[in-house]
Protein backbone atom coordinates (compact mmCIF):
# COMPACT_ATOMS: atom_id res chain seq x y z
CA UNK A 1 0.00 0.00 0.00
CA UNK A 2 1.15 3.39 -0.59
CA UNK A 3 1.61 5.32 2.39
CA UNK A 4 -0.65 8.15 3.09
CA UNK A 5 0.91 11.99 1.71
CA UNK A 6 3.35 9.64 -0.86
CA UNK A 7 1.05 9.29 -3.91
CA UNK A 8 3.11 8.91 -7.42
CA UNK A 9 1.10 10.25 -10.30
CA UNK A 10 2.52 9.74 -13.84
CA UNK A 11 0.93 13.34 -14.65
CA UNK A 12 -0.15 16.66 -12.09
CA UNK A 13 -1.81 19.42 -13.70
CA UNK A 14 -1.35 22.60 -12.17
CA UNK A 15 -2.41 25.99 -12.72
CA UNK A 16 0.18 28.44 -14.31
CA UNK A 17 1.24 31.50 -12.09
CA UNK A 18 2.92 33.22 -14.83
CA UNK A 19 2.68 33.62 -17.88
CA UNK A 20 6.07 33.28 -18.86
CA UNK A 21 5.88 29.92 -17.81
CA UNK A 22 5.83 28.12 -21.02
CA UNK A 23 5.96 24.68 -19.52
CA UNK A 24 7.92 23.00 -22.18
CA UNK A 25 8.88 19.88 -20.15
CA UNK A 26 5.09 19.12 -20.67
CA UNK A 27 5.44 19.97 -24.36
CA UNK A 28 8.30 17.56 -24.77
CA UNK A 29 6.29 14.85 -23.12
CA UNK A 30 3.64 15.05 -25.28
CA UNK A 31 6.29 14.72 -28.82
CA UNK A 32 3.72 12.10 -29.95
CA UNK A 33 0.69 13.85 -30.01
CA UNK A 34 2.43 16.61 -32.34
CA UNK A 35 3.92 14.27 -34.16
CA UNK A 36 0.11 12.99 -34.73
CA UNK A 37 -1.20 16.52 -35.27
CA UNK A 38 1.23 17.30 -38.20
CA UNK A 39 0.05 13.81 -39.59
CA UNK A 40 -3.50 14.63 -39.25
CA UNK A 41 -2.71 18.51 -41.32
CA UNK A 42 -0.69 16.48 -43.76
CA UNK A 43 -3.68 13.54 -44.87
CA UNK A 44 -6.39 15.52 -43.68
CA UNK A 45 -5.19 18.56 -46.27
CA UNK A 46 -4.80 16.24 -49.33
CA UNK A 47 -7.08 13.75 -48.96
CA UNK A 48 -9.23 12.85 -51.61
CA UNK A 49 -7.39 15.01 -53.93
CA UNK A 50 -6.66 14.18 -57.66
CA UNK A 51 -2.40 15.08 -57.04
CA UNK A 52 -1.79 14.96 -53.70
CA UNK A 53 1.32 16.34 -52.51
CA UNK A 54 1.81 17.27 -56.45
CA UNK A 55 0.07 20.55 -55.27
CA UNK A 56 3.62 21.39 -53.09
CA UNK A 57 4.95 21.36 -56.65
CA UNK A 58 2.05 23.07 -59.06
CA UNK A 59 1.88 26.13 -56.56
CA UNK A 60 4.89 27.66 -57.00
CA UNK A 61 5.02 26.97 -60.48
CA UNK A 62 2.12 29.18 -61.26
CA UNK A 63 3.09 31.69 -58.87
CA UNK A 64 6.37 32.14 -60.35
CA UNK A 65 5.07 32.15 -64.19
CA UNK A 66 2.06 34.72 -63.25
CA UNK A 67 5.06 36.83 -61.38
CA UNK A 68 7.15 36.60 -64.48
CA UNK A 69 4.46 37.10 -67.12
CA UNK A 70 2.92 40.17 -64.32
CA UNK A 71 5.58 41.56 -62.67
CA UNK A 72 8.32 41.03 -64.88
CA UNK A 73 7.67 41.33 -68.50
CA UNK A 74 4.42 43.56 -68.07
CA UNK A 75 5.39 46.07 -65.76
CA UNK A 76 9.39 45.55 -66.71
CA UNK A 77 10.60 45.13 -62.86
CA UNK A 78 13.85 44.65 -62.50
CA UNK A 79 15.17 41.46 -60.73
CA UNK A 80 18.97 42.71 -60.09
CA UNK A 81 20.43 40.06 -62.95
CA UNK A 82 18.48 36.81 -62.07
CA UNK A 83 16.45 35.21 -64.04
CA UNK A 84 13.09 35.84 -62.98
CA UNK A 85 11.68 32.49 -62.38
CA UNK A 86 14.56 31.72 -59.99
CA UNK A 87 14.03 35.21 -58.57
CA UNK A 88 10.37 35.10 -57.61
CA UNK A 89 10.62 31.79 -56.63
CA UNK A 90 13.24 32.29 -53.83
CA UNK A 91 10.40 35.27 -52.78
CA UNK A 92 7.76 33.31 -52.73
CA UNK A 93 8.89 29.79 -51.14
CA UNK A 94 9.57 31.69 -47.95
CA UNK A 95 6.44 34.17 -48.22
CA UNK A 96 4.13 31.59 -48.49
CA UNK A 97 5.87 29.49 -45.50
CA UNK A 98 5.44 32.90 -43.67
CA UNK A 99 1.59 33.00 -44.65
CA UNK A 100 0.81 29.98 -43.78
CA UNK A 101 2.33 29.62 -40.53
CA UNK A 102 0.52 33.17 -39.83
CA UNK A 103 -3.11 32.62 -41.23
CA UNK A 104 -3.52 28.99 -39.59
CA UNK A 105 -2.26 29.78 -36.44
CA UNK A 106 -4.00 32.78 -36.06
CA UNK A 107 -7.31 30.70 -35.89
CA UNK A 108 -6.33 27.71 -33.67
CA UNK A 109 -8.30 28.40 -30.72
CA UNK A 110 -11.41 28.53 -33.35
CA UNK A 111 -10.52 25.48 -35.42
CA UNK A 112 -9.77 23.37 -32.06
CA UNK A 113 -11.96 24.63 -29.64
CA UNK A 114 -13.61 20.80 -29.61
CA UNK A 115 -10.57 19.45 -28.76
CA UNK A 116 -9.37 22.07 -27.07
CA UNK A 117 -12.28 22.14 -24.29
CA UNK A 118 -12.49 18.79 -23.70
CA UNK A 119 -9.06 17.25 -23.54
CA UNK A 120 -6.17 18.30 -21.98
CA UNK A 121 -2.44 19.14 -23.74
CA UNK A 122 -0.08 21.64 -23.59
CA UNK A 123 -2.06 24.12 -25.87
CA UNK A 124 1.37 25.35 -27.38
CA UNK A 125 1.53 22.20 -29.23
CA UNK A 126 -1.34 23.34 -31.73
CA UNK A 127 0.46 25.76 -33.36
CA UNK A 128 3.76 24.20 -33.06
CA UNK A 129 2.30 21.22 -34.87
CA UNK A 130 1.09 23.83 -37.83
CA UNK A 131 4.62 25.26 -38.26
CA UNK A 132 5.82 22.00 -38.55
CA UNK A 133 3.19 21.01 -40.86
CA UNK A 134 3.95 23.61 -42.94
CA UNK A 135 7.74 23.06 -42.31
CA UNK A 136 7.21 20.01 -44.85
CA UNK A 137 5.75 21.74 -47.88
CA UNK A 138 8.69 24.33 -47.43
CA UNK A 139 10.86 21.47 -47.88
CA UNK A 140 8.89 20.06 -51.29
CA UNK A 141 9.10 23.55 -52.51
CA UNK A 142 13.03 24.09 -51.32
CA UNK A 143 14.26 20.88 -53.49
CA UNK A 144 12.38 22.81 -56.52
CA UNK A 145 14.27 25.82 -55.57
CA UNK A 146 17.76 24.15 -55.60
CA UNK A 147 16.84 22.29 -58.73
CA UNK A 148 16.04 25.26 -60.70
CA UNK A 149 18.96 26.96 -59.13
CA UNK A 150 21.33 24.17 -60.18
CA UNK A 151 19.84 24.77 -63.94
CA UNK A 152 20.59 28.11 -64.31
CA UNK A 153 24.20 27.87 -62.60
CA UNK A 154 24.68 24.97 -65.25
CA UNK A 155 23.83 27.42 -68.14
CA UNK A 156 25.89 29.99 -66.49
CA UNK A 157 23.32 32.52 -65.66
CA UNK A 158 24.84 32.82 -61.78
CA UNK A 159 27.74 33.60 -60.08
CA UNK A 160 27.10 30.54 -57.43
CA UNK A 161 26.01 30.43 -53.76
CA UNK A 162 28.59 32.22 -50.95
CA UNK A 163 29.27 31.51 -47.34
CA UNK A 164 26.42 33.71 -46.22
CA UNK A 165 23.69 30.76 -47.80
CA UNK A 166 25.24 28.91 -43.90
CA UNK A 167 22.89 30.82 -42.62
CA UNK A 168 19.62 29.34 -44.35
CA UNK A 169 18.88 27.86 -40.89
CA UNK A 170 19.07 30.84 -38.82
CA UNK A 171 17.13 32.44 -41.26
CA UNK A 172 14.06 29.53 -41.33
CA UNK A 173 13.91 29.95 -37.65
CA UNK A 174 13.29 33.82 -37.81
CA UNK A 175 10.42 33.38 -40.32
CA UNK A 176 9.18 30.69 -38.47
CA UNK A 177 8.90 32.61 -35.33
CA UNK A 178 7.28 35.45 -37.04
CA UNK A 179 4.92 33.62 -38.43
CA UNK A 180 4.16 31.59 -35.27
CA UNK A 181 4.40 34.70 -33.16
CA UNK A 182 1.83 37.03 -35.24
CA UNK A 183 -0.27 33.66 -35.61
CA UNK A 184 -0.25 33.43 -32.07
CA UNK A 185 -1.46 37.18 -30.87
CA UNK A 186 -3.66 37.67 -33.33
CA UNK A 187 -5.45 33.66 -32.19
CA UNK A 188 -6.00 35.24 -28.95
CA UNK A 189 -7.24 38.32 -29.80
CA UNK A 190 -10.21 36.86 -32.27
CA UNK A 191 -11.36 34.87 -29.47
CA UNK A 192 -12.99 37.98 -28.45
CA UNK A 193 -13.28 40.30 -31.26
CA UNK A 194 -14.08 37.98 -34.51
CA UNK A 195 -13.90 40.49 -37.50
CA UNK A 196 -10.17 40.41 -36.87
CA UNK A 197 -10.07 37.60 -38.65
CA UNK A 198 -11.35 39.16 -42.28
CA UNK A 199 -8.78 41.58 -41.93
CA UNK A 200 -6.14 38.43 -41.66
CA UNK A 201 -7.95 37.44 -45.37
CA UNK A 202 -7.11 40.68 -47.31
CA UNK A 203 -4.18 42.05 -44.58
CA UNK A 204 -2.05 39.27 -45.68
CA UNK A 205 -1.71 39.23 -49.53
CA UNK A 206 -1.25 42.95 -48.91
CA UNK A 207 1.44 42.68 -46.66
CA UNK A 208 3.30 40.70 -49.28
CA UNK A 209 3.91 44.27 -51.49
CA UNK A 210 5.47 45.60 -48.48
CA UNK A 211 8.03 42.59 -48.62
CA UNK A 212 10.39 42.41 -51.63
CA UNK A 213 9.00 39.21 -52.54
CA UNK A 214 8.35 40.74 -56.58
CA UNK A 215 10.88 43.00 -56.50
CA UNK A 216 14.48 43.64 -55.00
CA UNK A 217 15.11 46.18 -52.18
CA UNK A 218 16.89 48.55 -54.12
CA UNK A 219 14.34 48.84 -56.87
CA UNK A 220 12.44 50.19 -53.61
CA UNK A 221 14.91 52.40 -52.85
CA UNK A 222 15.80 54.15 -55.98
CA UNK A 223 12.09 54.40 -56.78
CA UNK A 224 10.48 55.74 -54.10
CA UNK A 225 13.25 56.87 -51.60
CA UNK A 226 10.73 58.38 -49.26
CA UNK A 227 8.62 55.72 -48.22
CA UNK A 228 11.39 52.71 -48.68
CA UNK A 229 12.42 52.09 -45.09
CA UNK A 230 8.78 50.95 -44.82
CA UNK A 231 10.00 48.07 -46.93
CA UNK A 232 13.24 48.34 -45.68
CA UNK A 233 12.22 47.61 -41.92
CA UNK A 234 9.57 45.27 -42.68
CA UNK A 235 11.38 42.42 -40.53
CA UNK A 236 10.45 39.68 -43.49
CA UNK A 237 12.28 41.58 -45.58
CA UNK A 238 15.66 41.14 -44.08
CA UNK A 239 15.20 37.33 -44.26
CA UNK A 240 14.05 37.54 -48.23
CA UNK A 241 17.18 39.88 -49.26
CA UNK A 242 19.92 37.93 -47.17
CA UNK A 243 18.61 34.48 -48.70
CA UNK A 244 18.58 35.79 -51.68
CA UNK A 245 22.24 37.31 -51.63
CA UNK A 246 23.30 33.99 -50.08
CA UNK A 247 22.21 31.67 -52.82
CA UNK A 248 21.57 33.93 -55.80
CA UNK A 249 24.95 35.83 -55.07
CA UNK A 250 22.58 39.05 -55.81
CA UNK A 251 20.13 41.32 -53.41
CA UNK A 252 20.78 43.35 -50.47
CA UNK A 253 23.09 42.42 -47.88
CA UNK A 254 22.87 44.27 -44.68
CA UNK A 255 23.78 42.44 -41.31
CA UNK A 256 22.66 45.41 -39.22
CA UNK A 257 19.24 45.15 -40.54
CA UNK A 258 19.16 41.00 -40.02
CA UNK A 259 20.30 41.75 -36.63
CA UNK A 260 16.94 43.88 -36.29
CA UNK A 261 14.99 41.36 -37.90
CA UNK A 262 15.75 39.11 -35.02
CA UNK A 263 15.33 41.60 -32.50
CA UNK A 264 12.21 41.91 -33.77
CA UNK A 265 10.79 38.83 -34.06
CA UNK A 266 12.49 37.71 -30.45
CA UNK A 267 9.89 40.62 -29.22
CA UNK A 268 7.16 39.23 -31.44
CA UNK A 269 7.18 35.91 -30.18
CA UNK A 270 7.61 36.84 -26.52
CA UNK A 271 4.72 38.98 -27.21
CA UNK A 272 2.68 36.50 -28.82
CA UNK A 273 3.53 33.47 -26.20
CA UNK A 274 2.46 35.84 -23.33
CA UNK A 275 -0.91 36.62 -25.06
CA UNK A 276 -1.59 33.21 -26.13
CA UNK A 277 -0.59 32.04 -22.72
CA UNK A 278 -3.52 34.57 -20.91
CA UNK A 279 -5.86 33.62 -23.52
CA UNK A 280 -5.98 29.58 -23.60
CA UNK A 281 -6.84 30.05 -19.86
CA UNK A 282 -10.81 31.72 -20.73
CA UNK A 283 -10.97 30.94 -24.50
CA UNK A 284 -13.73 28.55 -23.93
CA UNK A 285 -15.99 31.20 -22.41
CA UNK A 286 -15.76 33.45 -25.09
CA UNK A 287 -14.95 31.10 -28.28
């Protein structure tokens, strides 16, 4: 018999005293139920679909040829010497991570609240598991990337990648954490007010023209001089320009303005943790 005051329990669940207290030991025990969640995003996304994860593929591909027909032979936007398929594409692979990561976590606590309210789990491993969802379609959409990049160094038409593409990682992270961090404060705040949510369906493909996803930073700059650093501090576009320079050897290099970017998106993930963390507690009252 157990003795009396000496209970073992495999799990406690207490109540959070701050909200900086992200309880990650609990979010490492439960690995297998994100592991599960980015499983169910993955089948649940594609199912009964004619191409399947094809799509990963056929997105970009008529992204990039609208951008070129659009953006680069129609309105005759410079691309700083790369060919514009390979151009656009390096935009757009890590916009549409960005997007994604932003628009689906910003309605977790409304897409889950079934779950949510009746079983418990950490509740940071929702949007965890849609970053890492999304993490995988990045990937599809990176091997086209380096493929098409490998053609066009083959013809001759760049210079190569330099030491700054080591930092591909680093940069991943950052957009990550934007994404997850904007997804995160704007979930909490449409638990109460719910019209934030249509301005997440236009705010986002408008942000994109603020990020030199169709064009390069210095087209911005020598165009319109006076409203550039709008562009310029937009912290996605840090990530965009030093990618770019890193494997396209062209594009804006400025390690001062990367070093914002993360300061930045440190202070929009704290931001969005410590919202999300004060909101999972009454979501289900006002959901």
């Amino acid at each position: 018999m157990t003795e009396p005051g000496k209970e073992h329990w495999d799990l406690e669940i207490k109540p959070r005293t701050s909200l900086f207290d992200l309880n990650l030991k609990a979010v490492w025990q439960y690995r297998d139920l994100l592991l599960l969640l980015v499983r169910r995003d993955f089948v649940s996304f594609y199912k009964q679909t004619i191409l399947g994860p094809i799509w990963f593929f056929v997105q970009p591909v008529i992204t990039i040829i609208f951008y070129t027909l659009v953006f680069g032979n129609l309105a005759g936007i410079p691309t700083d010497g790369v060919p514009k398929p390979l151009f656009y594409l390096a935009g757009t692979i890590l916009w549409n991570y960005f997007a994604e990561c932003l628009t689906k976590t910003s309605t977790v606590f409304k897409d889950n609240t079934a779950l949510m309210s009746k079983v418990y789990f950490p509740r940071l491993i929702m949007p965890l598991s849609i970053v890492a969802s999304n993490l995988i379609r990045f990937a599809v959409q990176f091997i086209l990337f380096v493929v098409l990049l490998v053609f066009y160094y083959a013809k001759g038409h760049l210079t190569g990648i330099n030491m700054y593409a080591l930092l591909f990682p680093v940069l991943l992270l950052l957009i990550a954490a934007q994404g997850l961090g904007l997804g995160m404060l704007i979930s909490a705040v449409t638990t109460k007010y719910r019209d934030l949510a249509f301005v997440i369906t236009f705010g986002v493909p408008l942000l994109m023209y603020a990020t030199t996803v169709v064009y390069p930073l210095s087209e911005a700059q020598a165009k319109f001089p006076a409203y550039s650093w709008m562009i310029k501090y937009n912290p996605i576009t840090a990530i965009i320009e030093t990618f770019r320079y890193g494997f396209l050897g062209k594009g804006s290099l400025d390690l001062g303005l990367l070093l914002y970017c993360t300061l930045a998106t440190i202070v929009i993930l704290l931001l969005g943790t410590i919202v999300y963390n004060k909101a999972e507690k009454s979501f289900v009252d006002t959901i």
